[in-house]
N, C-alpha and C. Protein backbone atom coordinates (compact mmCIF):
# COMPACT_ATOMS: atom_id res chain seq x y z
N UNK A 1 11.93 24.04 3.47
CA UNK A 1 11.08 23.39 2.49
C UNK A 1 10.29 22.23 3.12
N UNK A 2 10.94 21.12 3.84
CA UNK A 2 10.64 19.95 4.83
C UNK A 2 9.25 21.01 5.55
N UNK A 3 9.48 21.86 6.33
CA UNK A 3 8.26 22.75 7.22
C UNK A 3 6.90 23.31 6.19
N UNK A 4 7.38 23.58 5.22
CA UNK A 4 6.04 23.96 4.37
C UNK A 4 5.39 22.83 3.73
N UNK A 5 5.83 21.97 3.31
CA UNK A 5 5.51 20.36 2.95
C UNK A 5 4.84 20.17 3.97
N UNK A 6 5.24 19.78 4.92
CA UNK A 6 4.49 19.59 6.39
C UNK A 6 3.21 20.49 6.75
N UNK A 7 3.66 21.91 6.70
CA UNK A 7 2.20 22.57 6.59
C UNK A 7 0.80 22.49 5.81
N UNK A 8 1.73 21.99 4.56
CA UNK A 8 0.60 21.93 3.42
C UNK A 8 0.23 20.82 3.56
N UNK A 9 0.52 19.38 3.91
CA UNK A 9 -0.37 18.12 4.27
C UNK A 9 -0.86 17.85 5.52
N UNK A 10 -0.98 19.04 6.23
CA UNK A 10 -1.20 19.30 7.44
C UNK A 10 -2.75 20.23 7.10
N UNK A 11 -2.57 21.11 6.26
CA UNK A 11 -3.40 22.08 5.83
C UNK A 11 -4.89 21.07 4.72
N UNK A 12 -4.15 20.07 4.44
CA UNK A 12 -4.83 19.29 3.00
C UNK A 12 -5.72 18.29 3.93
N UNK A 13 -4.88 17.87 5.17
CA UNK A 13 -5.29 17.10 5.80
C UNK A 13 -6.67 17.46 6.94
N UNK A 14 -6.52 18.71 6.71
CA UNK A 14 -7.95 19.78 7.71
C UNK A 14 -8.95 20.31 6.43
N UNK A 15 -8.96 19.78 5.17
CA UNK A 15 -9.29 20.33 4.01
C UNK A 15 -10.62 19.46 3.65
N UNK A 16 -11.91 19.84 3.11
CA UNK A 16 -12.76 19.32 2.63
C UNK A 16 -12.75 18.03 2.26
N UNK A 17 -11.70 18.67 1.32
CA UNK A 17 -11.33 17.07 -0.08
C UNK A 17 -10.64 16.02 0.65
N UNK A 18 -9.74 16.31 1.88
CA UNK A 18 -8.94 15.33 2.19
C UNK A 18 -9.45 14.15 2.23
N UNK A 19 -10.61 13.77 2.76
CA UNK A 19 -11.02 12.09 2.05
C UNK A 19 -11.25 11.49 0.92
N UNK A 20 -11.56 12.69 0.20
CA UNK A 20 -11.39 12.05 -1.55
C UNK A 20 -9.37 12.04 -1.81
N UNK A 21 -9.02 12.62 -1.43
CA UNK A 21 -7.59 13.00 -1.89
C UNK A 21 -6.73 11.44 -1.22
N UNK A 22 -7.29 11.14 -0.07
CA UNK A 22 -6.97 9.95 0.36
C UNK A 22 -7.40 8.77 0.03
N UNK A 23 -8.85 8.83 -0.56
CA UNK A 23 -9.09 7.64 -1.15
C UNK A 23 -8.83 7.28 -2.73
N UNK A 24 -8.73 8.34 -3.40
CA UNK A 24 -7.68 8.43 -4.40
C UNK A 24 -6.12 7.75 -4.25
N UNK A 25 -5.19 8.12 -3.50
CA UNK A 25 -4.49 8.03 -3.07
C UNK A 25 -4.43 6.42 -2.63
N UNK A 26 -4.97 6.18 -2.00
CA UNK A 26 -4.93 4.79 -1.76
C UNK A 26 -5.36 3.90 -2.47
N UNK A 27 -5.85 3.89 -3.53
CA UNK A 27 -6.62 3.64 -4.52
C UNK A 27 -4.90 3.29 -5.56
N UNK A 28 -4.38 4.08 -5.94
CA UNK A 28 -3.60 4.04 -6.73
C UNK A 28 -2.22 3.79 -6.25
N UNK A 29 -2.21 3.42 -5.03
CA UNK A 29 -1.21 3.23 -4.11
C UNK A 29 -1.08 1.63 -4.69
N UNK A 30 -2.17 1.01 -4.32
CA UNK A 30 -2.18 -0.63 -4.15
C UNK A 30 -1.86 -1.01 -5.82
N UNK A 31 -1.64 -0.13 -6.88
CA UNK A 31 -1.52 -0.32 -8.49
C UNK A 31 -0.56 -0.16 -8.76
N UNK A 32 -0.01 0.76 -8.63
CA UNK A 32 0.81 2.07 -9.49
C UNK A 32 1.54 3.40 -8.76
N UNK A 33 1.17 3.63 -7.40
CA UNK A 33 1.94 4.54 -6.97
C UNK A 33 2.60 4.64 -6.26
N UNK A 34 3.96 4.93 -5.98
CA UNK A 34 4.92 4.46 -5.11
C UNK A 34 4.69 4.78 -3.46
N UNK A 35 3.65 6.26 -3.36
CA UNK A 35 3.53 6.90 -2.33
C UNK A 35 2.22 6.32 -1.30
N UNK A 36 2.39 5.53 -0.08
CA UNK A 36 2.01 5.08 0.50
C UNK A 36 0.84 6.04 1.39
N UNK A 37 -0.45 5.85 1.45
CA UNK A 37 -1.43 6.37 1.54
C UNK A 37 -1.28 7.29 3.36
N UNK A 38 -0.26 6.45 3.69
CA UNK A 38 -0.23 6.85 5.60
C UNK A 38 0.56 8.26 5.74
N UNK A 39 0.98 8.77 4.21
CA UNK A 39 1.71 10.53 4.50
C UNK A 39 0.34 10.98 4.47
N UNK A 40 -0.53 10.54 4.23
CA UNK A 40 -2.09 11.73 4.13
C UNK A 40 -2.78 11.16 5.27
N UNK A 41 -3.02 10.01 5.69
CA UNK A 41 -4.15 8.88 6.49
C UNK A 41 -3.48 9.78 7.96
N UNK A 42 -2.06 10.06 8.25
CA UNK A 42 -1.46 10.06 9.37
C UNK A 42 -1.95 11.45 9.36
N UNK A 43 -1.36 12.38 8.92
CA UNK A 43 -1.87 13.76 9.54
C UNK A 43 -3.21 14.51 9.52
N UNK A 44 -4.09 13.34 8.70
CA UNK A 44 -5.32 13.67 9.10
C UNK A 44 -6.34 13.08 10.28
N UNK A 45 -5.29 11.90 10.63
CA UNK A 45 -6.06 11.07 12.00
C UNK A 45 -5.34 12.50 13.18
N UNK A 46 -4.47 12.71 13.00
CA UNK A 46 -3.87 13.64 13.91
C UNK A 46 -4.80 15.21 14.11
N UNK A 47 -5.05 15.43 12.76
CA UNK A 47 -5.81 16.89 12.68
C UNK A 47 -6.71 16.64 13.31
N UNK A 48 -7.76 15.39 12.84
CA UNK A 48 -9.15 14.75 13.73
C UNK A 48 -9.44 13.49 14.03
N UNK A 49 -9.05 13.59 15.56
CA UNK A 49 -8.48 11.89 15.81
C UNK A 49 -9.98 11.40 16.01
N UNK A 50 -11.59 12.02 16.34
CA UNK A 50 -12.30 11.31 15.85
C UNK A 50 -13.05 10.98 14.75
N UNK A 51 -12.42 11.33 13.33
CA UNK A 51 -12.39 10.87 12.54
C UNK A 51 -12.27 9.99 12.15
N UNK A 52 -10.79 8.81 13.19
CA UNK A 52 -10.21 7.95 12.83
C UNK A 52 -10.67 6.78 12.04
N UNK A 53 -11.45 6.22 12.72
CA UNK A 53 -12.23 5.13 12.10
C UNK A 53 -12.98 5.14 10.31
N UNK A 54 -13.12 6.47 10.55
CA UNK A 54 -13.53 6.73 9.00
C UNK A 54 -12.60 7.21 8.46
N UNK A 55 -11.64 7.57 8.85
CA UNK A 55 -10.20 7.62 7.42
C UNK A 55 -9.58 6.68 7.38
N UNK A 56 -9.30 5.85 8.26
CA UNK A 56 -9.12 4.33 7.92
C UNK A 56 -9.41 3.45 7.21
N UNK A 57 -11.29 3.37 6.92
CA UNK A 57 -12.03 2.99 6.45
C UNK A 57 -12.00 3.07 4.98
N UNK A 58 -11.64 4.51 4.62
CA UNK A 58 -11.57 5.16 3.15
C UNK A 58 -10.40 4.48 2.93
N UNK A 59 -9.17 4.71 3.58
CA UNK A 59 -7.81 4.10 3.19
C UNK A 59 -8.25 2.61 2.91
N UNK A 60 -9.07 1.92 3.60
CA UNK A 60 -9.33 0.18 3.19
C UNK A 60 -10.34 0.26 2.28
N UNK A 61 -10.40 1.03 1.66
CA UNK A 61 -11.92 0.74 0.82
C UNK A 61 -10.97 1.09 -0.33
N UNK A 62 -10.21 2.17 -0.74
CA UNK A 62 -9.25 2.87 -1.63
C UNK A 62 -8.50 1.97 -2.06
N UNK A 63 -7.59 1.08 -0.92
CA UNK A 63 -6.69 0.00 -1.25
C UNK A 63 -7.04 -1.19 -1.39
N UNK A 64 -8.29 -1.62 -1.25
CA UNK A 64 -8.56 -3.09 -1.75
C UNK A 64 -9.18 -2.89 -3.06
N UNK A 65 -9.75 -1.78 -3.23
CA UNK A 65 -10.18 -1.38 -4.87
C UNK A 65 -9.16 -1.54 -6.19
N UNK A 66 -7.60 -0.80 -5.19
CA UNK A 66 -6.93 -0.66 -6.09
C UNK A 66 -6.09 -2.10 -6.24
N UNK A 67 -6.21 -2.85 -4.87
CA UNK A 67 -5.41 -4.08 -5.24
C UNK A 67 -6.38 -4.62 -6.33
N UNK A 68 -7.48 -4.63 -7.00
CA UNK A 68 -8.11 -5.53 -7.66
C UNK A 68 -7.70 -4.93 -9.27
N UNK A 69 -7.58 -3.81 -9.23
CA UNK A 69 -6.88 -2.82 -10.03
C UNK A 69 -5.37 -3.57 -10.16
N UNK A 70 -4.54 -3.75 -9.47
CA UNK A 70 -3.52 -3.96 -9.67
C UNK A 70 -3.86 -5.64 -9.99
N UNK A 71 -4.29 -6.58 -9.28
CA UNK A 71 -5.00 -8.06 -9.77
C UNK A 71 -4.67 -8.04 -11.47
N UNK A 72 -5.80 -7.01 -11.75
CA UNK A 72 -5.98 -6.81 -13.33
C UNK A 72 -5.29 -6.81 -14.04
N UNK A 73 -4.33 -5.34 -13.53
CA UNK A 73 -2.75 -5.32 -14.70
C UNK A 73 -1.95 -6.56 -14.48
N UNK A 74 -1.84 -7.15 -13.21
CA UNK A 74 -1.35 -8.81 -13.82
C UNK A 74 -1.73 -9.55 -14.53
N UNK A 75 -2.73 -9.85 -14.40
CA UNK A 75 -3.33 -10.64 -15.30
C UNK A 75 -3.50 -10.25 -16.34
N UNK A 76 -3.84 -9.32 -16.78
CA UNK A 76 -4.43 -8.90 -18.18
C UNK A 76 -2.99 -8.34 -18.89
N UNK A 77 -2.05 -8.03 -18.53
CA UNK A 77 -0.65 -7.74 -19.20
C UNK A 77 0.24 -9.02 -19.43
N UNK A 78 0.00 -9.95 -18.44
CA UNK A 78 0.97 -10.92 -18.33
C UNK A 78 0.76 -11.25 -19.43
N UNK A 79 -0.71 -11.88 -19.81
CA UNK A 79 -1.07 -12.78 -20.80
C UNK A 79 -0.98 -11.93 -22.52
N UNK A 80 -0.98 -10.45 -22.53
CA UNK A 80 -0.46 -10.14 -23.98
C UNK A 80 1.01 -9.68 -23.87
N UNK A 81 2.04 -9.59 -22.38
CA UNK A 81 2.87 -9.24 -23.05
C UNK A 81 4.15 -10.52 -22.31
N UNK A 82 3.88 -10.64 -21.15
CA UNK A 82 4.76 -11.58 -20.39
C UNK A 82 4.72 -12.49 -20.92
N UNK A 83 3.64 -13.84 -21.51
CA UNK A 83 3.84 -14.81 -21.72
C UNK A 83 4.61 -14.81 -23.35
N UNK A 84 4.13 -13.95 -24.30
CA UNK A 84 4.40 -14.55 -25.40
C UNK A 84 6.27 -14.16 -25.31
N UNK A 85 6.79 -13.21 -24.44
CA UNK A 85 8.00 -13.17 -23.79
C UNK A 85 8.46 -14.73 -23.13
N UNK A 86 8.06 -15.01 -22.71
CA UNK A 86 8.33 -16.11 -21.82
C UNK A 86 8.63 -17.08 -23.15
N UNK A 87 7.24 -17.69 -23.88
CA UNK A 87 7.58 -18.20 -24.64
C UNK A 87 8.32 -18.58 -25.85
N UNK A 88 8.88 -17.05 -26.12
CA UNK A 88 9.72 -17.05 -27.26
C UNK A 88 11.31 -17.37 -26.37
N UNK A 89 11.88 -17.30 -25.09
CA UNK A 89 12.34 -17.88 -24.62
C UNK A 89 12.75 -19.12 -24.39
N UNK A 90 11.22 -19.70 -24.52
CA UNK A 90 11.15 -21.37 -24.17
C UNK A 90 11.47 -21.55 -22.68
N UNK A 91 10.55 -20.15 -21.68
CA UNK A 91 10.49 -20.44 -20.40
C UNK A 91 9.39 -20.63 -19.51
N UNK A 92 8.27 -20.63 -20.51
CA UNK A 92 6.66 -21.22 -19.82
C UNK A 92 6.69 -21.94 -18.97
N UNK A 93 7.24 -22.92 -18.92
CA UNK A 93 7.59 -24.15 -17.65
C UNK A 93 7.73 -23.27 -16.26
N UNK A 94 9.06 -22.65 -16.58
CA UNK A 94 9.45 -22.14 -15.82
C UNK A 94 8.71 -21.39 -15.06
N UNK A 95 7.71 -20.53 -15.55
CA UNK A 95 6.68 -19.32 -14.64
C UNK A 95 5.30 -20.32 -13.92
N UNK A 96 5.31 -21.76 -14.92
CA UNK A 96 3.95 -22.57 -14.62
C UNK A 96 4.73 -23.22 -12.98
N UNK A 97 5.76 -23.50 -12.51
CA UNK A 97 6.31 -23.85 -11.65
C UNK A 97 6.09 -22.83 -10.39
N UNK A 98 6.77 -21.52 -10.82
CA UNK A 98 6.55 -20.24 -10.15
C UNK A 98 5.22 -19.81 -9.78
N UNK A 99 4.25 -20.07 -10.58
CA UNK A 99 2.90 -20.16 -9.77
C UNK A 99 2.45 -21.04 -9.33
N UNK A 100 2.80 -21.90 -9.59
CA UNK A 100 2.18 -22.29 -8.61
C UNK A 100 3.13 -22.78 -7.04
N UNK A 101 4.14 -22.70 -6.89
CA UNK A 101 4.46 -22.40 -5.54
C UNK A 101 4.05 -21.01 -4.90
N UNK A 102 4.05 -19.88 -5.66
CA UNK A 102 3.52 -18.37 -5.60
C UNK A 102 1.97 -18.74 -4.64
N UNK A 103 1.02 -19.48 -5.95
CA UNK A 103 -0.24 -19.41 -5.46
C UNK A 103 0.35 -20.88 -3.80
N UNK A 104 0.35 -21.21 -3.40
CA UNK A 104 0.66 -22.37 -2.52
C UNK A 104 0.56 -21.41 -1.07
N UNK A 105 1.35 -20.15 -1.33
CA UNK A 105 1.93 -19.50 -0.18
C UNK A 105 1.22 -18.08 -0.86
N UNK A 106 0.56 -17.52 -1.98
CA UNK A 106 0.44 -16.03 -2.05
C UNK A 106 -0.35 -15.26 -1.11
N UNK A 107 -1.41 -16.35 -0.06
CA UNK A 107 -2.16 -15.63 0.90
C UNK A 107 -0.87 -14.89 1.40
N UNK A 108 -0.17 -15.41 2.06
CA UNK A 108 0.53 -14.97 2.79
C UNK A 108 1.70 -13.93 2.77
N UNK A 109 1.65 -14.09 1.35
CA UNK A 109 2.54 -12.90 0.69
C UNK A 109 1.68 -11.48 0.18
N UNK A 110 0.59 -12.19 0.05
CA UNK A 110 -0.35 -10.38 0.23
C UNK A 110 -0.55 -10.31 1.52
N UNK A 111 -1.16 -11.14 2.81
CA UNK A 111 -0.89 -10.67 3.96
C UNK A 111 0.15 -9.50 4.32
N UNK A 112 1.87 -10.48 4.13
CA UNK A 112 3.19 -9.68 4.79
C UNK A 112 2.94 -8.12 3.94
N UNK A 113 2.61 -8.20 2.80
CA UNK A 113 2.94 -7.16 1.90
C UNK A 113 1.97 -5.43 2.27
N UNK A 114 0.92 -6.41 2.73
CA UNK A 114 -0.15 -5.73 2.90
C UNK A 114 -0.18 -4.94 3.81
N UNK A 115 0.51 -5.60 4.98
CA UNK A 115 1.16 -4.93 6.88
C UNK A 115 1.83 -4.12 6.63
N UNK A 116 3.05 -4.51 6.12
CA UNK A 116 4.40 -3.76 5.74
C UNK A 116 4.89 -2.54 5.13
N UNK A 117 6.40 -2.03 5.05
CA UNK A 117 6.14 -1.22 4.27
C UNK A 117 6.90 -1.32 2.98
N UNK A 118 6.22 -3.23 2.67
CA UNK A 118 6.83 -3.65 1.28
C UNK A 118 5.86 -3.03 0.21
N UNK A 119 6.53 -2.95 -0.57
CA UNK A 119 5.22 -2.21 -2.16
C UNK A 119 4.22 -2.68 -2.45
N UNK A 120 3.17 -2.71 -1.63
CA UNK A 120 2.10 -3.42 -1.99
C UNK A 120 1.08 -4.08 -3.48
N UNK A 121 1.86 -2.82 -4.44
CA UNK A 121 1.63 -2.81 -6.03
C UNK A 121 2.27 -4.30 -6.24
N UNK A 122 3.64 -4.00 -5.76
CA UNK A 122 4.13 -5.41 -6.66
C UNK A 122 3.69 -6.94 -6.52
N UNK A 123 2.66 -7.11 -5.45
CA UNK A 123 2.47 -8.47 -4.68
C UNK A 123 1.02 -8.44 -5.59
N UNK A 124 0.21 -7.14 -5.21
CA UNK A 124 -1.10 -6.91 -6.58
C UNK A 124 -1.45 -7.68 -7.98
N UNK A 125 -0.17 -7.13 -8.46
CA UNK A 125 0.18 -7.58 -9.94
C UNK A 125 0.66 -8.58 -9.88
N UNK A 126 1.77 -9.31 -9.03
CA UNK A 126 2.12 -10.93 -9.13
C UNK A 126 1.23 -11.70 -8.84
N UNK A 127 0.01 -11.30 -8.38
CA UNK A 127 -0.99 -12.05 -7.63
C UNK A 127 -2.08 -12.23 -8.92
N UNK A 128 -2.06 -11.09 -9.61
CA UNK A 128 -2.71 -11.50 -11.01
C UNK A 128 -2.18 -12.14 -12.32
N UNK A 129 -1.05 -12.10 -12.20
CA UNK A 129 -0.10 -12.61 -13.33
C UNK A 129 -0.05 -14.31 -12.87
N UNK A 130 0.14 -14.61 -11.64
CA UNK A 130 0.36 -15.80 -11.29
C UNK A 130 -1.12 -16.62 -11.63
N UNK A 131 -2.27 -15.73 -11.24
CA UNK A 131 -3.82 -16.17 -11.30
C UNK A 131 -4.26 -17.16 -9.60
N UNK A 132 -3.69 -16.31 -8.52
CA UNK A 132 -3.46 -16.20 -7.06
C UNK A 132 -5.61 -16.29 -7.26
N UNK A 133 -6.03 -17.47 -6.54
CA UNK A 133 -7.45 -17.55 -6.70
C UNK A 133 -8.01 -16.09 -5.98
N UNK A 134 -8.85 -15.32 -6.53
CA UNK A 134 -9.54 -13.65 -7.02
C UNK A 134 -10.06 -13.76 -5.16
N UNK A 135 -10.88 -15.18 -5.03
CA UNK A 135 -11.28 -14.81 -3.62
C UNK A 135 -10.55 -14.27 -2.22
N UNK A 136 -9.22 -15.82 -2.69
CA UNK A 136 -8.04 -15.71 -1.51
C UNK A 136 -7.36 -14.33 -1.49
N UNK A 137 -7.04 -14.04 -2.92
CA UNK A 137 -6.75 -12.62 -2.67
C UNK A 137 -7.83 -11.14 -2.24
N UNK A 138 -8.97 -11.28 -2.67
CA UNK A 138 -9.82 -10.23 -1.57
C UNK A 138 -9.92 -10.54 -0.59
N UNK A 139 -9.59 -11.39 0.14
CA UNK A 139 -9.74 -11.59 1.15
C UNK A 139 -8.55 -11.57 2.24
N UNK A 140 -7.16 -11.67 1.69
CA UNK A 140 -6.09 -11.40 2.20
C UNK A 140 -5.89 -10.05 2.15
N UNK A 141 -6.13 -9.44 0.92
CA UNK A 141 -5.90 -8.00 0.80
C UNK A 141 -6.80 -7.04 2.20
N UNK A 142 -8.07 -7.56 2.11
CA UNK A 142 -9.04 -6.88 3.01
C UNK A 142 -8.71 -6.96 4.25
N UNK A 143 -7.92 -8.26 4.98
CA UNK A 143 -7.59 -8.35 6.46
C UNK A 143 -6.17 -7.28 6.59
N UNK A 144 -5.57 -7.73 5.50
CA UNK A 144 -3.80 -6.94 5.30
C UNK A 144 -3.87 -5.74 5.79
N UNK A 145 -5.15 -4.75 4.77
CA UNK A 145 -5.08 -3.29 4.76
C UNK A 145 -6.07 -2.84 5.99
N UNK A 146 -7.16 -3.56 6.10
CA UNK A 146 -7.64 -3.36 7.95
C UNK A 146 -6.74 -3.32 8.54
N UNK A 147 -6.16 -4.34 8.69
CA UNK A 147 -5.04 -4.20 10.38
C UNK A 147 -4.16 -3.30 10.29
N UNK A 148 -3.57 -2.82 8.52
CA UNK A 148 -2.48 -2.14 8.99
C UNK A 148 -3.01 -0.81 9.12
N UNK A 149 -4.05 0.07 8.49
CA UNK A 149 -4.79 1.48 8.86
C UNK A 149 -5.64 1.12 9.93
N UNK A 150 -5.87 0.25 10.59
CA UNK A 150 -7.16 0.35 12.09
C UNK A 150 -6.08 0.17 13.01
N UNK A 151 -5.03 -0.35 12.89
CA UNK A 151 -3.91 -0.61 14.30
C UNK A 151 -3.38 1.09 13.97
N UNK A 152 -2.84 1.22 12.98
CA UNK A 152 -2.72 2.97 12.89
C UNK A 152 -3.47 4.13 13.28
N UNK A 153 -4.63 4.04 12.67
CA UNK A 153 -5.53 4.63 13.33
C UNK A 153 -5.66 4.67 14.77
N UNK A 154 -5.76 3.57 15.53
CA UNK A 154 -6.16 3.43 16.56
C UNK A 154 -4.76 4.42 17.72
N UNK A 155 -4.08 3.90 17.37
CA UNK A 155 -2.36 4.11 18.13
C UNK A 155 -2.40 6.14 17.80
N UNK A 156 -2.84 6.37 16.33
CA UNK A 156 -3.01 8.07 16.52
C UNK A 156 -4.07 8.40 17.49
N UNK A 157 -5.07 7.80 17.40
CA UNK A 157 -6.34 8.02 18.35
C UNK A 157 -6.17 8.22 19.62
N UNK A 158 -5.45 7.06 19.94
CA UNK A 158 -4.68 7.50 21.40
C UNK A 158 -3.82 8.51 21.55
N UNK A 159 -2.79 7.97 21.14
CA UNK A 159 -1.01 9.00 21.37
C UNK A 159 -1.11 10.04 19.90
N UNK A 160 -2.19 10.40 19.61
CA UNK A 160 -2.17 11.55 18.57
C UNK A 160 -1.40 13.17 19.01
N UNK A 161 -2.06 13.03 20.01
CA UNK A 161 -0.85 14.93 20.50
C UNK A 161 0.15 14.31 20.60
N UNK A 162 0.72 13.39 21.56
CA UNK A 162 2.05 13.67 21.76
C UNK A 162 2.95 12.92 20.24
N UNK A 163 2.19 12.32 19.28
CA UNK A 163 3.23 11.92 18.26
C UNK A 163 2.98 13.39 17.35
N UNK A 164 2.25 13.85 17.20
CA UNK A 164 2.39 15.49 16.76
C UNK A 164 3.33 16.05 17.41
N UNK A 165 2.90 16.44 18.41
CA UNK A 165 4.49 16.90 19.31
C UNK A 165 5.71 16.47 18.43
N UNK A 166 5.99 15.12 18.68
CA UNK A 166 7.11 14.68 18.37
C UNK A 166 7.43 14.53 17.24
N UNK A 167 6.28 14.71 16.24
CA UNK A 167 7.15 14.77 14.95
C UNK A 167 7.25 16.38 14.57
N UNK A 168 6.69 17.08 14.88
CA UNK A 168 7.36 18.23 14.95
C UNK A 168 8.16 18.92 15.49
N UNK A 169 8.47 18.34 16.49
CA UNK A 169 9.79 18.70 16.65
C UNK A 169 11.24 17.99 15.99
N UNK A 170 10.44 17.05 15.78
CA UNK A 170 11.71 16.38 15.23
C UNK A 170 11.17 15.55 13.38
N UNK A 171 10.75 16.74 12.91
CA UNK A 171 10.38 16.97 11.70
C UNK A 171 11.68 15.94 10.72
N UNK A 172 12.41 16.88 10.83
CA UNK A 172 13.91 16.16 9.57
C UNK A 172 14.16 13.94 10.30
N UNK A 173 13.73 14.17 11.29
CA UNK A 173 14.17 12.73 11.49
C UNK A 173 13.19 11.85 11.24
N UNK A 174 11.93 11.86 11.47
CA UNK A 174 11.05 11.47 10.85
C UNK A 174 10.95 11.19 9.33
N UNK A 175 11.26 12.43 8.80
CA UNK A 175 11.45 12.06 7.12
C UNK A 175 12.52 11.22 6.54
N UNK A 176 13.21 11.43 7.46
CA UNK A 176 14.71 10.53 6.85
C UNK A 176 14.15 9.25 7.20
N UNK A 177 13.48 8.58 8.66
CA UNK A 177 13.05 7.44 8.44
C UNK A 177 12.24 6.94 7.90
N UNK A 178 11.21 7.67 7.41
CA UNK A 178 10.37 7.13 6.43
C UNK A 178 10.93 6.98 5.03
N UNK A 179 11.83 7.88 4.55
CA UNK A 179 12.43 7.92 3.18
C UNK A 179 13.35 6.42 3.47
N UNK A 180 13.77 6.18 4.74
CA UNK A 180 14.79 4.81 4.55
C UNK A 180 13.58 3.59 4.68
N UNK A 181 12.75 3.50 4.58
CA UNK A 181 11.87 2.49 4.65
C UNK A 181 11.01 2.78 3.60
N UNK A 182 11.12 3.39 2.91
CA UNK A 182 10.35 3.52 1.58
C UNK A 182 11.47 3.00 0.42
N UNK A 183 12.50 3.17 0.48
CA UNK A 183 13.25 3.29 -0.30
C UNK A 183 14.22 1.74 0.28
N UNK A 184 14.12 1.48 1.06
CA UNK A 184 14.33 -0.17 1.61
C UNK A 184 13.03 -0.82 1.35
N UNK A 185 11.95 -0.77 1.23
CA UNK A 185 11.00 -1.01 0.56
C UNK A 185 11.18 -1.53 -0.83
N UNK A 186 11.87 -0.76 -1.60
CA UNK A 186 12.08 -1.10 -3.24
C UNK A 186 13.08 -1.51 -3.25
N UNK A 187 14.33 -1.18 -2.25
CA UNK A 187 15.60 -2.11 -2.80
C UNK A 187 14.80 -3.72 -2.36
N UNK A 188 14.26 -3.99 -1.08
CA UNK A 188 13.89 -5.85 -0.70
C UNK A 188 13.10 -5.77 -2.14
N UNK A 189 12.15 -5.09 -3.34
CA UNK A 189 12.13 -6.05 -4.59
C UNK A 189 12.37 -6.22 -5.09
N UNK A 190 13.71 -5.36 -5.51
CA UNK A 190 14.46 -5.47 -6.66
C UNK A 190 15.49 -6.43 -6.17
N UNK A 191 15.95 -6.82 -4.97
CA UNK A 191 16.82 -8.09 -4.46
C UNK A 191 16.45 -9.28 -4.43
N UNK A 192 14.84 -9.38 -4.86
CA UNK A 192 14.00 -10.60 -4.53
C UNK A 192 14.09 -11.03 -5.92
């Protein structure tokens, strides 16, 4: 099953649509979707490594769209459903504190978030809920998701056959490490 999965985003990834399917994809990555845009970005820099620069490109254009997307649902949810929560609590103080140490340091927490393979959704939406200033965050988001698809890109561009090679041959280990860093991914936010 692992080998036909592989064929078929292998197959999607040599496919017309694959740059809409990726900029989709990345698009709803930075909001709402758990699945990180580099299972599609990777085997299509591999199918056509001079492509690279322009599937990269789509992946940063996809994910800073959608971080502004995700901006939104912070902000615009916090304020009809988080705060009047908060306040029937009698814990407003409490979140007015939290942002603003949040905003003090949030460049830098959409930076890490942005590299990584922390959930980039969730830093999105705290970044709008907190009210993280709209510029600092396009502008952290935009360096975040460059470096981390153009250093990718670039590294398939080079060593593209032989990391094909190697992940096909060693197909099942690859997935297991990505599934433990996806999934260590969501346990570091739910521990935070």
């Amino acid at each position: 099953m692992l080998r036909s999965l592989y064929n078929w985003t292998m197959s999607l990834a040599q496919s017309r649509y694959a740059i809409w399917a990726l900029g989709v994809i990345a698009f709803v990555e930075s909001s709402v979707f758990p699945i990180p845009p580099d299972v599609l970005m990777i085997p299509m820099i591999i199918a056509r490594p001079s492509k690279a620069w322009l599937i990269a490109g789509v992946a940063l254009v996809g994910s800073v769209l959608g971080a502004l997307l995700g901006y939104y649902i912070g902000s615009g949810l916090f304020e009809s459903v988080g705060r009047p929560v908060l306040e029937f609590y009698g814990k407003e103080h409490y979140f007015a504190e939290f942002s603003t140490k949040y905003n003090e340091w949030g460049a830098w927490a959409v930076l890490i978030a942005g590299i990584t393979p922390f959930p980039f959704k969730v830093i999105t939406i705290l970044s709008g809920s907190t009210g993280l200033s709209l510029p600092i965050f396009i502008v952290a988001a935009i360096i975040a998701r460059a470096f981390r698809f153009f250093v990718v890109a670039a590294l398939l561009r080079v060593y593209g056959e032989p990391i094909r090679d190697f992940i096909e041959r060693r197909l099942g280990l690859v997935f297991i490490v990505f599934v433990v860093l996806l999934v260590g991914g969501f346990y570091f936010v739910k521990v935070l």
